[in-house]
C-alpha atoms as a PDB file:
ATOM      1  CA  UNK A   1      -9.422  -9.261 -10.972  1.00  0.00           C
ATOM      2  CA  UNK A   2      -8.130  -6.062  -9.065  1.00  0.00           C
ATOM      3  CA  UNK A   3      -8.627  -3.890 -12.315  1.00  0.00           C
ATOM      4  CA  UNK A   4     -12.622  -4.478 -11.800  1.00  0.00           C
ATOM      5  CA  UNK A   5     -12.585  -3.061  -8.320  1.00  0.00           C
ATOM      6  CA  UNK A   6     -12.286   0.554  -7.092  1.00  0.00           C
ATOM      7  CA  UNK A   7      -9.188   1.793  -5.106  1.00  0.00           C
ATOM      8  CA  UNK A   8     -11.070   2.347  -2.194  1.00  0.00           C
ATOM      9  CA  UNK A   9     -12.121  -1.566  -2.672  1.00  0.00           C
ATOM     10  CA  UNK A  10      -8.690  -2.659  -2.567  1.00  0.00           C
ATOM     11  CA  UNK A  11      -8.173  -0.412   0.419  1.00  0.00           C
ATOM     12  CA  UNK A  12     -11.090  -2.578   2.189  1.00  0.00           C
ATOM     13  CA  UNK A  13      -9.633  -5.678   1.129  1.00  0.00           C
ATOM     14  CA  UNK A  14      -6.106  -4.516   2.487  1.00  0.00           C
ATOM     15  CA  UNK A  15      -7.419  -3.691   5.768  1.00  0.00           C
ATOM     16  CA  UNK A  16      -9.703  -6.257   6.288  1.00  0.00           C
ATOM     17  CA  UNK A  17      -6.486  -8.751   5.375  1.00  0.00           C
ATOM     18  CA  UNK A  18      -4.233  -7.251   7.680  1.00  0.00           C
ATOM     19  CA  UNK A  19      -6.759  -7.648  10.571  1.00  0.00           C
ATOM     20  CA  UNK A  20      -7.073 -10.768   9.971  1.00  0.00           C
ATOM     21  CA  UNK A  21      -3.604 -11.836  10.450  1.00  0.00           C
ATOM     22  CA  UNK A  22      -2.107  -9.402  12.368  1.00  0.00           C
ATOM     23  CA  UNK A  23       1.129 -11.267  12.884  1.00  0.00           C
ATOM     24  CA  UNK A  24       3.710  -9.496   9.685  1.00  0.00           C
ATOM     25  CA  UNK A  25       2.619  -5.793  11.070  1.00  0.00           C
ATOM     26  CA  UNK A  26       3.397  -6.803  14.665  1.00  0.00           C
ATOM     27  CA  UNK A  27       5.724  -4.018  16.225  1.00  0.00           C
ATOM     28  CA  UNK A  28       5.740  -1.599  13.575  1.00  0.00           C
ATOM     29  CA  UNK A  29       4.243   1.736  14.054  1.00  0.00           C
ATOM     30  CA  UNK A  30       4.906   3.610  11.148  1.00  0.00           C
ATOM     31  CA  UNK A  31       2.258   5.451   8.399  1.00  0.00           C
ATOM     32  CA  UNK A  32       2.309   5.479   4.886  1.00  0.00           C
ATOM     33  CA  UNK A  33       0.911   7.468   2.170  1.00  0.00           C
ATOM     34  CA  UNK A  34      -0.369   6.816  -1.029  1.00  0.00           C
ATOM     35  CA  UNK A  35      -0.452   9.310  -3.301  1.00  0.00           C
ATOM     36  CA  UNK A  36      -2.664   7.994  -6.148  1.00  0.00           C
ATOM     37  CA  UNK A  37      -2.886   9.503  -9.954  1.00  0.00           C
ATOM     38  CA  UNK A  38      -5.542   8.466 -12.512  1.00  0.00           C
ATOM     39  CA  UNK A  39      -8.980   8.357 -13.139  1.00  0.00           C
ATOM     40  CA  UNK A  40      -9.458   6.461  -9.872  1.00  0.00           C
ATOM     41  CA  UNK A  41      -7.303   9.208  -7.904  1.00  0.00           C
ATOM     42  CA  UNK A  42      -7.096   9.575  -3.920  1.00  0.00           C
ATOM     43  CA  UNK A  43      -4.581   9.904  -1.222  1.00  0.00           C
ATOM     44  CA  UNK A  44      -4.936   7.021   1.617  1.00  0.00           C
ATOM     45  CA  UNK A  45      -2.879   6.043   4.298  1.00  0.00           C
ATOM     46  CA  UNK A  46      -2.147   3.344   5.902  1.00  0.00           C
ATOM     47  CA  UNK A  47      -1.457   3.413   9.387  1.00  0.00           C
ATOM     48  CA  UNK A  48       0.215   0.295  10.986  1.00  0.00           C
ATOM     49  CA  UNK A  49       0.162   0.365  15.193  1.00  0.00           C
ATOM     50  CA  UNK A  50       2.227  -2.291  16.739  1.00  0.00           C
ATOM     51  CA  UNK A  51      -0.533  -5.523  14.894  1.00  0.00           C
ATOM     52  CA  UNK A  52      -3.283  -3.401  14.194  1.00  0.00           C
ATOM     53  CA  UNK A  53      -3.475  -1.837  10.923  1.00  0.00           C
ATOM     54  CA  UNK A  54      -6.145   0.969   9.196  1.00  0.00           C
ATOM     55  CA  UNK A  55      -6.624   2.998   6.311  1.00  0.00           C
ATOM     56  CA  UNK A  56      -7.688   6.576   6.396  1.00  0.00           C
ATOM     57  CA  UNK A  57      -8.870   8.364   3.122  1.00  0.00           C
ATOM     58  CA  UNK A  58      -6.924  11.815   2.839  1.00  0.00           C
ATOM     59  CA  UNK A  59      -3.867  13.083   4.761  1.00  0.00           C
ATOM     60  CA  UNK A  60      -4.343  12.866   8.550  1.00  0.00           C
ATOM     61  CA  UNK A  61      -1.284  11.907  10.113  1.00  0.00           C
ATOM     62  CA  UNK A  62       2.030  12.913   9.245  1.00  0.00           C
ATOM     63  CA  UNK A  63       3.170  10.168   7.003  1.00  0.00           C
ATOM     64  CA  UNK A  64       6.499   8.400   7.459  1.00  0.00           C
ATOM     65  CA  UNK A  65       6.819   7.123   3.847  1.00  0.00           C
ATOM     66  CA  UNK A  66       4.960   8.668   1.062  1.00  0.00           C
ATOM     67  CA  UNK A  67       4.372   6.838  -2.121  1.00  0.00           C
ATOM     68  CA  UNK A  68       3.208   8.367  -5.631  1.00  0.00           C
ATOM     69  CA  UNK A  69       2.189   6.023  -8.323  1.00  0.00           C
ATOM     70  CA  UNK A  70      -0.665   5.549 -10.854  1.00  0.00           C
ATOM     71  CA  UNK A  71      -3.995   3.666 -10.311  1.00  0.00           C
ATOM     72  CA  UNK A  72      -3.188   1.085 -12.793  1.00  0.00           C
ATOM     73  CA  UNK A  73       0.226   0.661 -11.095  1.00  0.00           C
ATOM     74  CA  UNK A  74      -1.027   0.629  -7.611  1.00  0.00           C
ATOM     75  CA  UNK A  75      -3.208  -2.779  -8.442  1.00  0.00           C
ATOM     76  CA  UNK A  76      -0.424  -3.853 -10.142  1.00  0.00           C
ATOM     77  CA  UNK A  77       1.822  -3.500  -7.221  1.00  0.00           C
ATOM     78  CA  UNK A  78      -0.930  -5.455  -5.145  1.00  0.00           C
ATOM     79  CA  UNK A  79      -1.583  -8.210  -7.584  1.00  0.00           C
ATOM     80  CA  UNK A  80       2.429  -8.608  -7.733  1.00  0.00           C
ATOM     81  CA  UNK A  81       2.851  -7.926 -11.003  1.00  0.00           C
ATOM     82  CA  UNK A  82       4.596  -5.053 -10.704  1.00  0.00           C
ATOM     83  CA  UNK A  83       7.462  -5.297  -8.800  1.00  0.00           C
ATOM     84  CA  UNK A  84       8.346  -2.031  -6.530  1.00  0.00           C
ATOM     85  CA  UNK A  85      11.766  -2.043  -7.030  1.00  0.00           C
ATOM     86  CA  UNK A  86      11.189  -2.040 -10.600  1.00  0.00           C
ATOM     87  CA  UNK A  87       8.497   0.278 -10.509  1.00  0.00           C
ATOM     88  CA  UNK A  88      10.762   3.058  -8.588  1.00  0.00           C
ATOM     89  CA  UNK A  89      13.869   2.133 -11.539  1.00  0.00           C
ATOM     90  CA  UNK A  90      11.074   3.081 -13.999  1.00  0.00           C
ATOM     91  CA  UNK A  91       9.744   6.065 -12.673  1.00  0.00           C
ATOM     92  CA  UNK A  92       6.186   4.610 -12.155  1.00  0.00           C
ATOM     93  CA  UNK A  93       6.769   4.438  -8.452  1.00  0.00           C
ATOM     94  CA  UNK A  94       7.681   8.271  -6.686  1.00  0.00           C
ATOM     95  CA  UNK A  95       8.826   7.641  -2.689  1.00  0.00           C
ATOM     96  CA  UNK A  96       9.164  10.323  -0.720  1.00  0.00           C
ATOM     97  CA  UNK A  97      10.963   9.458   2.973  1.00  0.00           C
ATOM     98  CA  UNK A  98      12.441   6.797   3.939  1.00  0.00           C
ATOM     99  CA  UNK A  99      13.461   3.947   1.253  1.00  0.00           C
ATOM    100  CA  UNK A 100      13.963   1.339   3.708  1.00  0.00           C
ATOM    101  CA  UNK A 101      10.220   1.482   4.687  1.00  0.00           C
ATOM    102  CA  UNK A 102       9.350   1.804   1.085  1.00  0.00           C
ATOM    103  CA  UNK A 103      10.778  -1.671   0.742  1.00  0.00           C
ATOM    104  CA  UNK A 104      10.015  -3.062   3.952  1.00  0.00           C
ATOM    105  CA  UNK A 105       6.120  -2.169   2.673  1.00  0.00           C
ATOM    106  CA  UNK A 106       6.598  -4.812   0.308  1.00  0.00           C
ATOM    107  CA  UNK A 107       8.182  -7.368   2.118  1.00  0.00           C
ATOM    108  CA  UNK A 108       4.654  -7.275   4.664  1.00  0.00           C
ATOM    109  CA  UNK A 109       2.209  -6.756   1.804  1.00  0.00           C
ATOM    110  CA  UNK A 110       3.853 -10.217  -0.452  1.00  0.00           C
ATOM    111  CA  UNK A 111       3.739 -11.833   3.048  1.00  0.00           C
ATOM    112  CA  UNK A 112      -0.251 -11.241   2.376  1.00  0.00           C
ATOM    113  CA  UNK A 113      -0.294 -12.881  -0.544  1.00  0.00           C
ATOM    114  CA  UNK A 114      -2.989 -10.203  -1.810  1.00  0.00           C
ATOM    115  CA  UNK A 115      -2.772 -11.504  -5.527  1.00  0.00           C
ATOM    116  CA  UNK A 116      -4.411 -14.580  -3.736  1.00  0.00           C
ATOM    117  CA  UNK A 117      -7.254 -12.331  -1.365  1.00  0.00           C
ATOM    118  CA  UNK A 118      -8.706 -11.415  -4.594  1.00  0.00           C
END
């Protein structure tokens, strides 16, 4: 389902998720950047403030984590079939920064369930 809809449509859905249910981001401030290749390209971040949680098209902040990876990849990521892990092993994932927020990223985003949003 997430192939049909743009990047900056799964951005949407991310943030409007996260708003929803506040509760995984609670007490993390930290920003991450994604770094996205392809023919539905862009750099977005995603800022997390102690339970709230945005996303900003381009580089604003200083980013804490950055994360390189195609636009087929990225939806894969988010549909959880492609685990990131698996996706850094293979070269299809790039992080920049600190791993441990790399993988604490996708800890909070399976606690969304966002295979399930769709």
């Amino acid at each position: 389902m997430l192939e049909r809809m743009s990047v900056r449509e799964v951005w949407q859905m991310i943030e409007g998720v996260m708003k929803d249910n506040p509760e995984p981001i609670r007490g993390l401030n930290v920003i991450y950047q994604y770094e996205i290749t392809g023919e539905d390209s862009g750099t977005f971040q995603l800022v997390m403030d102690n339970g709230s949680a945005r996303v900003i098209e381009g580089a604003m902040e200083s980013a804490d984590c950055t994360l390189r990876l195609s636009d087929k990849n990225f939806k894969k990521m988010i549909e959880n079939k492609l685990n990131g892990t698996a996706a850094f092993m293979t070269g299809k994932l790039r992080v920049q920064g600190s791993m441990g927020l790399a993988l604490k990223l996708e800890t909070i985003l399976n606690e969304y369930n966002l295979s399930e949003t769709v």
